[in-house]
C-alpha atoms as a PDB file:
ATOM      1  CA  UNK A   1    -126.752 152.021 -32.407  1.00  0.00           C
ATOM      2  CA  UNK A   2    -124.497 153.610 -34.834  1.00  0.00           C
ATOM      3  CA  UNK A   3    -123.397 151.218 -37.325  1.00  0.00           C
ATOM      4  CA  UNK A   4    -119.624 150.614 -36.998  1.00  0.00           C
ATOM      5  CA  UNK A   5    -120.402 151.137 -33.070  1.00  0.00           C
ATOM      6  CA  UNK A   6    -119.836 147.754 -31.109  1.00  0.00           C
ATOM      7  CA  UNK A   7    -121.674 146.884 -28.267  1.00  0.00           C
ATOM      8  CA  UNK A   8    -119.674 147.330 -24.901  1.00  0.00           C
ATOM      9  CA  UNK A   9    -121.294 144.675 -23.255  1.00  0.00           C
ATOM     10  CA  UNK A  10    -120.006 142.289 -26.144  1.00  0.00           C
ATOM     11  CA  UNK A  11    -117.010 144.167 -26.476  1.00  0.00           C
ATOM     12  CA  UNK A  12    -116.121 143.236 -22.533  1.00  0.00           C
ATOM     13  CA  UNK A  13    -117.189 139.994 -23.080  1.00  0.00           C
ATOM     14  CA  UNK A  14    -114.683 139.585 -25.948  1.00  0.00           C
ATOM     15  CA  UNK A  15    -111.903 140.848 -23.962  1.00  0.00           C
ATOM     16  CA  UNK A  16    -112.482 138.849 -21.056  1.00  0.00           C
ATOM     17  CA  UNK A  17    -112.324 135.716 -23.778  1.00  0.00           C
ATOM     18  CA  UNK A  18    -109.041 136.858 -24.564  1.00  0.00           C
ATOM     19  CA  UNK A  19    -107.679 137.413 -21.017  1.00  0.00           C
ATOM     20  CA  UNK A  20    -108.703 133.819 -20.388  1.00  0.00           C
ATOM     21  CA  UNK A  21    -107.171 131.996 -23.368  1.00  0.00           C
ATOM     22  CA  UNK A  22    -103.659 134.408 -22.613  1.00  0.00           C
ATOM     23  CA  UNK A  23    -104.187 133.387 -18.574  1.00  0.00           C
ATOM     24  CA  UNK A  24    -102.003 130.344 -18.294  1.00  0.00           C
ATOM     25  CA  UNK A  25    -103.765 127.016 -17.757  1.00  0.00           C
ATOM     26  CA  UNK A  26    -104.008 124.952 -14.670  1.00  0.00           C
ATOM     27  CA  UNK A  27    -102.035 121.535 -15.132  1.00  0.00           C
ATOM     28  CA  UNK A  28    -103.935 119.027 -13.754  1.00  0.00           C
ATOM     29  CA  UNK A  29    -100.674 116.860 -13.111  1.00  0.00           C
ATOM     30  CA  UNK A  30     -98.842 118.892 -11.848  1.00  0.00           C
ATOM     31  CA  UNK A  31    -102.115 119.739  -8.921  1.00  0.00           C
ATOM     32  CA  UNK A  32    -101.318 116.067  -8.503  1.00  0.00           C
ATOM     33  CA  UNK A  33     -97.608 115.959  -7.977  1.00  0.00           C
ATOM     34  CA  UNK A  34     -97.827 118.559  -4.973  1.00  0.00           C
ATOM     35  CA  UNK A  35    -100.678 116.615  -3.897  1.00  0.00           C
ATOM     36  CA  UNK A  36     -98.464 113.592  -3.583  1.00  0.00           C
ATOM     37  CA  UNK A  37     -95.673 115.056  -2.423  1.00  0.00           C
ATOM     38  CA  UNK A  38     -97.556 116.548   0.054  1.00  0.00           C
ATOM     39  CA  UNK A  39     -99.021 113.277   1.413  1.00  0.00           C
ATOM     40  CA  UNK A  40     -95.806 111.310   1.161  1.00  0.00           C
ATOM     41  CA  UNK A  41     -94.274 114.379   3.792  1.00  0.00           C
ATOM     42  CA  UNK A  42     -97.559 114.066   6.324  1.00  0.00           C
ATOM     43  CA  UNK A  43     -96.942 110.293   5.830  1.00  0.00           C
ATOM     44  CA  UNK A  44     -92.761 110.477   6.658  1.00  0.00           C
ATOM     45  CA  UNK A  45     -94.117 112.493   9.470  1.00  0.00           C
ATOM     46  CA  UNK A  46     -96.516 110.034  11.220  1.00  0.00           C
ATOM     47  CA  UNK A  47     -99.687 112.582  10.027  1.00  0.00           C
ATOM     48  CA  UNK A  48    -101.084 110.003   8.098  1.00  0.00           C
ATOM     49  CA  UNK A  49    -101.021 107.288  10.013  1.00  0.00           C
ATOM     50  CA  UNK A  50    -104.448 105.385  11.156  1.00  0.00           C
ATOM     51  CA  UNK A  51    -104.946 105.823  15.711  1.00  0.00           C
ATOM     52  CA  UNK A  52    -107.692 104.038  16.720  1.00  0.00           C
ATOM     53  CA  UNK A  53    -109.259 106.024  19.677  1.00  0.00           C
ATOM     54  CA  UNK A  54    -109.475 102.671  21.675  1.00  0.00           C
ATOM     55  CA  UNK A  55    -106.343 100.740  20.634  1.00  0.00           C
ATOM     56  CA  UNK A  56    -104.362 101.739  23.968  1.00  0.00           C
ATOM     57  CA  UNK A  57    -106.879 100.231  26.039  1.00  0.00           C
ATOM     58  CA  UNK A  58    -107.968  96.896  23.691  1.00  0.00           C
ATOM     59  CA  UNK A  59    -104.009  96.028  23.216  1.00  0.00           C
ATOM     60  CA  UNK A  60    -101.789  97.661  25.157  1.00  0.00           C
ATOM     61  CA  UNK A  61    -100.427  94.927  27.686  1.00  0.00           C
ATOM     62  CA  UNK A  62    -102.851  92.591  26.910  1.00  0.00           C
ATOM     63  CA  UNK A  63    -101.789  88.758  26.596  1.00  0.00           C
ATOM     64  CA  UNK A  64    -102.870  87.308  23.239  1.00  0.00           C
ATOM     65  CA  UNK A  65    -102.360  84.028  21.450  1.00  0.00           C
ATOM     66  CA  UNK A  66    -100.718  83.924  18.067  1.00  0.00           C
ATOM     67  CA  UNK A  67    -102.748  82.521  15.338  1.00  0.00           C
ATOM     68  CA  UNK A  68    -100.702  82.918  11.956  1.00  0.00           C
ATOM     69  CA  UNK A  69     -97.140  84.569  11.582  1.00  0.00           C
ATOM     70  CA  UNK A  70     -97.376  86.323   8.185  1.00  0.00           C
ATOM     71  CA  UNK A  71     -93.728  87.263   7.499  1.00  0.00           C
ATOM     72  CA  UNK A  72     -90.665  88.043   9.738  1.00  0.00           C
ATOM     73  CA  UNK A  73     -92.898  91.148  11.528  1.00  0.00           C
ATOM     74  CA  UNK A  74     -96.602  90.480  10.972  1.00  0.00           C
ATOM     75  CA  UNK A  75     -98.649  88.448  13.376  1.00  0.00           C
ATOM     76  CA  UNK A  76    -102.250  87.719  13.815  1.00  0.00           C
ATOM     77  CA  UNK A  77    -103.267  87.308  17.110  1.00  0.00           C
ATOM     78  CA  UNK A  78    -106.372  86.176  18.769  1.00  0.00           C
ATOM     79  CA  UNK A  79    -107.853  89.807  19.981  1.00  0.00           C
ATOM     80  CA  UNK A  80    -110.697  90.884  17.948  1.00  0.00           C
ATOM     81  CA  UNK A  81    -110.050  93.828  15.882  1.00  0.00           C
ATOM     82  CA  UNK A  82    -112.973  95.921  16.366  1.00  0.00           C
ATOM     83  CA  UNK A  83    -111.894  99.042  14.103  1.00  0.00           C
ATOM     84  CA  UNK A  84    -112.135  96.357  10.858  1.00  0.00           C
ATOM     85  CA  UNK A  85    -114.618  94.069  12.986  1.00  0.00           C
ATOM     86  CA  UNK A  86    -112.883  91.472  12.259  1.00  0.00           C
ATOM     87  CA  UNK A  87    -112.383  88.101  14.644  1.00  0.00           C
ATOM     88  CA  UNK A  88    -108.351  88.594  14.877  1.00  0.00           C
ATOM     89  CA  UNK A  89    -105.903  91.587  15.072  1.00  0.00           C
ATOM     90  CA  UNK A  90    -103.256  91.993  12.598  1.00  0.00           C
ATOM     91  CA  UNK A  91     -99.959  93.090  14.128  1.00  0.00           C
ATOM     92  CA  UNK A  92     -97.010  94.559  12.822  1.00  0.00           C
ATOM     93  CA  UNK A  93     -94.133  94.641  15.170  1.00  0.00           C
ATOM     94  CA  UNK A  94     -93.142  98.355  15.943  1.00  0.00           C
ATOM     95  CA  UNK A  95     -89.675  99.211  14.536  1.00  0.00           C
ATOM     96  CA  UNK A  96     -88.060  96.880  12.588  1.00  0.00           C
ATOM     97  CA  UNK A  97     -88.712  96.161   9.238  1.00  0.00           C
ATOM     98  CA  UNK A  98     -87.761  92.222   8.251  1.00  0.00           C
ATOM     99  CA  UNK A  99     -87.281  91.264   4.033  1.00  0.00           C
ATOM    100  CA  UNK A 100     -90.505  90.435   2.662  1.00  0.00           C
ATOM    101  CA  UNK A 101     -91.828  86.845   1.452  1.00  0.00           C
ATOM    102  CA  UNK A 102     -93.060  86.037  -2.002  1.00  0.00           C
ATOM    103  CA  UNK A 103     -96.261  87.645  -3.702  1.00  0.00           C
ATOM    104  CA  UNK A 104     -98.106  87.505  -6.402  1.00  0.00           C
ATOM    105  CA  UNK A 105     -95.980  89.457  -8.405  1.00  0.00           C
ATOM    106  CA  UNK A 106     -92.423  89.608  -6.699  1.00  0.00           C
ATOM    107  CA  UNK A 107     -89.974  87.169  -5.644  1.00  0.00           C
ATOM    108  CA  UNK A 108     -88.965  86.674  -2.130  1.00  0.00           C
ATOM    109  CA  UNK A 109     -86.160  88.971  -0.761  1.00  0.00           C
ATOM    110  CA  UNK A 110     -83.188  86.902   0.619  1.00  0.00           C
ATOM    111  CA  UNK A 111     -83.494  85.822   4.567  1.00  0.00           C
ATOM    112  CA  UNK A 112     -87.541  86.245   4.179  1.00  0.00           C
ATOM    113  CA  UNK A 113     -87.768  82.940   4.823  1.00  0.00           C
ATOM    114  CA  UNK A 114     -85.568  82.735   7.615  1.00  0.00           C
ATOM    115  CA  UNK A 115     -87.251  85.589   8.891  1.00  0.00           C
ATOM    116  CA  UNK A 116     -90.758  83.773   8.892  1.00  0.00           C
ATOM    117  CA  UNK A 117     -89.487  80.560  10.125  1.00  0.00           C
ATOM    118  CA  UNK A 118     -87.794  82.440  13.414  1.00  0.00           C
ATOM    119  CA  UNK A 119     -90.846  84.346  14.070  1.00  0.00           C
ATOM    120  CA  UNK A 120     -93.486  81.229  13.580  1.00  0.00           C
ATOM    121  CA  UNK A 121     -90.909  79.427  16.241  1.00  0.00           C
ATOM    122  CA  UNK A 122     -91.331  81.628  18.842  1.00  0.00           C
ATOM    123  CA  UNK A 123     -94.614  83.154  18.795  1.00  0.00           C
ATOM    124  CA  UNK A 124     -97.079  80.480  16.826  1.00  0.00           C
ATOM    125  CA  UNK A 125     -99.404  79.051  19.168  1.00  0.00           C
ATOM    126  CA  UNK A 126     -97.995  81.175  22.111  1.00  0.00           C
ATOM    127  CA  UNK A 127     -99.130  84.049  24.403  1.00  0.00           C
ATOM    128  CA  UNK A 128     -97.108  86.982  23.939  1.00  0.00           C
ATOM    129  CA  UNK A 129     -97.958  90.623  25.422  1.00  0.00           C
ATOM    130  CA  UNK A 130     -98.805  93.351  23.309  1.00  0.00           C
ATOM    131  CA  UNK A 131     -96.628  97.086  23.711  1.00  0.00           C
ATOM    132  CA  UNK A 132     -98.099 100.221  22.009  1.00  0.00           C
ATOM    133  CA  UNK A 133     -96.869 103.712  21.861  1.00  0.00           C
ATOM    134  CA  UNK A 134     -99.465 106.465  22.466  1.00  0.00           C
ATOM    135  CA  UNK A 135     -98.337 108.770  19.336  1.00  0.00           C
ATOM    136  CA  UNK A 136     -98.781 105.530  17.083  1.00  0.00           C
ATOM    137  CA  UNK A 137    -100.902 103.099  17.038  1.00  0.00           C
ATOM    138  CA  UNK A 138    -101.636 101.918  13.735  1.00  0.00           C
ATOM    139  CA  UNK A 139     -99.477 101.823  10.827  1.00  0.00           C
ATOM    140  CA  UNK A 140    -100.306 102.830   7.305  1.00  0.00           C
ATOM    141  CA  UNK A 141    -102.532  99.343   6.086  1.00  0.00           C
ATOM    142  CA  UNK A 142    -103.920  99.422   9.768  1.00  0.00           C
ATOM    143  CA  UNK A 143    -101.864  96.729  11.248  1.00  0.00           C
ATOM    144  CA  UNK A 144    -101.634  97.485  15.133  1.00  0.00           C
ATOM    145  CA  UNK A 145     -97.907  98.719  15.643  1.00  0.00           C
ATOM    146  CA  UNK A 146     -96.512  97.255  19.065  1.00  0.00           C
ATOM    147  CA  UNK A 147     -93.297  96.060  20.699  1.00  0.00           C
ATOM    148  CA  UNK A 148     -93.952  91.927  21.205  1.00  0.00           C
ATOM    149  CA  UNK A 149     -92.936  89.860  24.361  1.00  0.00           C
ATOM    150  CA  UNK A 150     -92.315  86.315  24.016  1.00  0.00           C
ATOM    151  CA  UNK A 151     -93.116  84.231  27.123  1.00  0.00           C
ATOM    152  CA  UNK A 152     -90.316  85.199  29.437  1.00  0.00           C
ATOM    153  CA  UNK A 153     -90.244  88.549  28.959  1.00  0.00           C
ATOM    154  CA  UNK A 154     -88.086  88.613  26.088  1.00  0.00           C
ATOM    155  CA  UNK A 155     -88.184  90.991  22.775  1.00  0.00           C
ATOM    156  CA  UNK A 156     -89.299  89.616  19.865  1.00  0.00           C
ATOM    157  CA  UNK A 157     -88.431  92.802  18.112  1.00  0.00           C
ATOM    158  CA  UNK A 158     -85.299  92.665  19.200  1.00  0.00           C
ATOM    159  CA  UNK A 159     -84.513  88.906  18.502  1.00  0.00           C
ATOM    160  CA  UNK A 160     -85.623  89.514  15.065  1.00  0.00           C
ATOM    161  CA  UNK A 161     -82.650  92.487  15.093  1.00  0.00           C
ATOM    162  CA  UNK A 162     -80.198  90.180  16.977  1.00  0.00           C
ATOM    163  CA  UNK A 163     -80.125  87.509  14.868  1.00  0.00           C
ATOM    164  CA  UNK A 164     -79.462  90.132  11.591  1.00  0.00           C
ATOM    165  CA  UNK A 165     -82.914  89.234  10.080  1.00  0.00           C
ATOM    166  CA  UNK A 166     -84.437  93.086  10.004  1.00  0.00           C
ATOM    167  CA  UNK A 167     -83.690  96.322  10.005  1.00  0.00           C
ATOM    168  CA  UNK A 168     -84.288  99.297  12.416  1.00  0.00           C
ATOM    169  CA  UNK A 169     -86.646 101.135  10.590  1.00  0.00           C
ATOM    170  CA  UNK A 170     -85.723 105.070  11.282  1.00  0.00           C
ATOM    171  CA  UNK A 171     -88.506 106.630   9.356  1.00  0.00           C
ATOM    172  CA  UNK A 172     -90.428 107.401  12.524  1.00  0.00           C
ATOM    173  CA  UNK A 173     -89.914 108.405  16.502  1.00  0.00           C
ATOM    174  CA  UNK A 174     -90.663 105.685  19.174  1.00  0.00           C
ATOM    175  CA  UNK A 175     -89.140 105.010  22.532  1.00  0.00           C
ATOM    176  CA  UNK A 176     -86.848 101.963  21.269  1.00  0.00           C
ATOM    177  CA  UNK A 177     -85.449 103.758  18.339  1.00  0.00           C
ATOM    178  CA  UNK A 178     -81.737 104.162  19.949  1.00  0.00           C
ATOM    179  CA  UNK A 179     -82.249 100.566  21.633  1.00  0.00           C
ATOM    180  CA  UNK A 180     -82.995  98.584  18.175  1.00  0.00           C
ATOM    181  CA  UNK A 181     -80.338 100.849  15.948  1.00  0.00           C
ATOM    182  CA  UNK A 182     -77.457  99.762  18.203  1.00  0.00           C
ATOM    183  CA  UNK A 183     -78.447  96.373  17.908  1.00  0.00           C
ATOM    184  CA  UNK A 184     -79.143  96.120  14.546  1.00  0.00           C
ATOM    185  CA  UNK A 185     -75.340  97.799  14.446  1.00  0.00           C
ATOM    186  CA  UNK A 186     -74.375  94.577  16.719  1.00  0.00           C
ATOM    187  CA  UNK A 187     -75.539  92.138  14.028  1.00  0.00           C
ATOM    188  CA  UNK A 188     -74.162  93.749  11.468  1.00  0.00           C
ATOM    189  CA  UNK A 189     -70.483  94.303  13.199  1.00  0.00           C
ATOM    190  CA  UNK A 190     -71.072  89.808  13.823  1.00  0.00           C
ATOM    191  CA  UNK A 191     -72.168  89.238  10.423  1.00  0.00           C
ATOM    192  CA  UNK A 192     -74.848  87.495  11.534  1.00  0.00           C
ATOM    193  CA  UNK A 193     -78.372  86.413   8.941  1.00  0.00           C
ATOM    194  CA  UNK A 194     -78.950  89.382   6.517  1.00  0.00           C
ATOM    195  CA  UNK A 195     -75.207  90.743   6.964  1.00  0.00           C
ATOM    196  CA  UNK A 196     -73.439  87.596   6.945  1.00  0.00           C
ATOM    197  CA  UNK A 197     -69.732  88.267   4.539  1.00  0.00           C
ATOM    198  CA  UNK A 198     -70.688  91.828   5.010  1.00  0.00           C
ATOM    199  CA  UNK A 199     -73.698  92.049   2.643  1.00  0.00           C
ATOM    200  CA  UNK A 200     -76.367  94.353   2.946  1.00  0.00           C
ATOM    201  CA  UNK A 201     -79.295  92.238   1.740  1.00  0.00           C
END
């Protein structure tokens, strides 16, 4: 070759080195910010959310017996939980969402307690029947969702709500939705637990 003459072959490849260090690079955080934000919309929209193909027929309207009462809207109850093989089902009542205890690193929110103390009164120990919704049957941590009967017949979603110790939690469609809001409305308009002066807590 000619001296003076470059190769093509290097000459391409030099150019194509160029093109790539102009091309603007990839950010990997920012890959990871739509990721997230995508997964926090499929999660808003129920997407996410954990259906075990046999949950309708293990829980829904079955009787169980309450073992432990967790906070104002968790229960363990005695059917196994053969997704986690475990000996006991945790439940999470469909709905409402009640202030959360104490943990390892947070203090209790106000009315927690109140919140557990009501809910270990009327279920611990006790039968109560099991509701599920079809679209929903497990929430995010894999707690069964359902609507709870006390003996009776009563709600113990909705007691919870009456007695101003939860919220109705809006983030998701279910066939109480209307039902809980205007009661949760009720407690407030009484001032009753969480609302009591007109607080929010």
């Amino acid at each position: 070759m000619p001296r003076g003459r470059q190769d093509p072959r290097r000459r391409r490849r030099l150019v194509s080195l160029r093109a790539a260090a102009l091309r603007p690079r990839r950010r990997p955080w920012i890959v990871a910010i739509v990721m997230l934000s995508a997964l926090a919309v499929a999660d808003h929209c129920g997407w996410l959310l954990v259906r075990g193909p046999d949950d309708m027929s293990a829980y829904h309207g079955m009787r169980a017996r309450v073992n432990r009462v967790i906070d104002g809207v968790t229960l363990e109850v005695s059917i196994p939980d053969r997704m986690y093989d475990r000996p006991v089902t945790r439940v999470r009542l469909w709905g409402i969402d009640s202030p959360r205890p104490a943990g390892p690193e947070r203090r209790a929110e106000p009315m927690a307690g109140v919140a557990l103390e009501l809910a270990a009164k009327l279920t611990h120990g006790r039968m109560v029947e099991l509701r599920l919704e079809t679209q929903r049957t497990r929430g995010p941590m894999g707690d069964v969702l359902a609507h709870v009967r006390l003996p009776g017949g009563a709600s113990l979603n909705e007691r919870i709500l009456a007695e101003g110790l939860a919220r109705a939690d809006e983030r998701w469609p279910h066939a109480m939705l209307t039902q809980y809001a205007e009661i949760e409305r009720s407690a407030r308009r009484s001032g009753r637990g969480r609302w009591e002066g007109g607080s929010g807590r």
